[in-house]
Protein backbone atom coordinates (compact mmCIF):
# COMPACT_ATOMS: atom_id res chain seq x y z
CA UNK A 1 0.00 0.00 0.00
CA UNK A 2 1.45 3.23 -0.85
CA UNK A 3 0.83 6.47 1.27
CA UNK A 4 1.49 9.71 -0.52
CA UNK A 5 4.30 11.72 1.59
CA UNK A 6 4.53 15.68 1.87
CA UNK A 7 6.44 15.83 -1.47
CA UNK A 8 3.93 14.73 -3.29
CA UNK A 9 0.94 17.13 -1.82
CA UNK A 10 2.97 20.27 -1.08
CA UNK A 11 1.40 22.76 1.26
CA UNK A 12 2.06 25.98 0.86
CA UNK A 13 0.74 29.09 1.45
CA UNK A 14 0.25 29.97 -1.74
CA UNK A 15 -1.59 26.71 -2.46
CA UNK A 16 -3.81 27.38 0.51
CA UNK A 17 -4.49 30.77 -0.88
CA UNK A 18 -5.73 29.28 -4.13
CA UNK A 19 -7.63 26.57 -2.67
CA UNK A 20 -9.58 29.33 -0.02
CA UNK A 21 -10.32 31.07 -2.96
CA UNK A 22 -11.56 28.19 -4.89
CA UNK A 23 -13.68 27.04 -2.28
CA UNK A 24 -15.48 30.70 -1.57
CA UNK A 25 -15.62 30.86 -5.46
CA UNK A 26 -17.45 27.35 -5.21
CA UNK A 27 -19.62 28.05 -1.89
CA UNK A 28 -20.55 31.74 -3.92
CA UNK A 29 -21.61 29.94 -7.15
CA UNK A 30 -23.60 27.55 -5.17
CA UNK A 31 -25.44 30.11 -3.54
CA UNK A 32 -25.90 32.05 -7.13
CA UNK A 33 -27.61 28.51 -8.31
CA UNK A 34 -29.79 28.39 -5.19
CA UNK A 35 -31.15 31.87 -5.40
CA UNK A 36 -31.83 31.50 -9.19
CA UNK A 37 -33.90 28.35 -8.68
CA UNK A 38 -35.96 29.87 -5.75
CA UNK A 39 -36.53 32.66 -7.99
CA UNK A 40 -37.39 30.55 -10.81
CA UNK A 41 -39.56 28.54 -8.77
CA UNK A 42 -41.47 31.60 -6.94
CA UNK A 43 -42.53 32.52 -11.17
CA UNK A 44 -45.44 31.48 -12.08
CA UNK A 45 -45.84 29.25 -15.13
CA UNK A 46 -46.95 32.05 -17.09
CA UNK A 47 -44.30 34.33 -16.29
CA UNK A 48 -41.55 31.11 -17.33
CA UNK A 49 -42.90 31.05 -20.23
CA UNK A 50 -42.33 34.57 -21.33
CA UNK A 51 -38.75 34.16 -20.89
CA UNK A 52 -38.76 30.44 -22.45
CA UNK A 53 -38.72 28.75 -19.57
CA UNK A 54 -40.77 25.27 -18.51
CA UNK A 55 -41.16 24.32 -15.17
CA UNK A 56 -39.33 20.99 -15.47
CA UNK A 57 -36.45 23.19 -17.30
CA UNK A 58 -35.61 25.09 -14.24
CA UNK A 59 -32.83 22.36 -13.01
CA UNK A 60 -31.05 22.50 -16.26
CA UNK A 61 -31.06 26.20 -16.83
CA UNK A 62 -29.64 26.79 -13.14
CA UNK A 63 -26.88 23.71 -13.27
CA UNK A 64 -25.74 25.97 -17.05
CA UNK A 65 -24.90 28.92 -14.93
């Protein structure tokens, strides 16, 4: 069984600057996606359909962003 030593995952502060930033990048995307489906959702099917939007659509139109 091999175990992967510190030279092959080096931890620097530079990569734990780029992976804080990835992970707030990731955390603020996922909260963009959230938002747009409640807001999506909150429409009523009327209103989806003057932008070109069906109900069932609403998943694939907010995992695209």
């Amino acid at each position: 069984m091999a175990f992967a030593s510190a030279m092959d995952f080096p931890f620097d502060s530079n990569n734990a600057r780029r992976m804080k930033t990835r992970f707030r990048a990731a955390v603020r995307n996922w909260k963009t996606r959230r938002r747009t489906a409640a807001e999506l959702n909150a429409l009523s099917d009327r209103d989806l359909a003057d932008i070109g939007i069906a109900r069932f659509e609403i998943a694939s139109v907010v995992r695209e962003l």
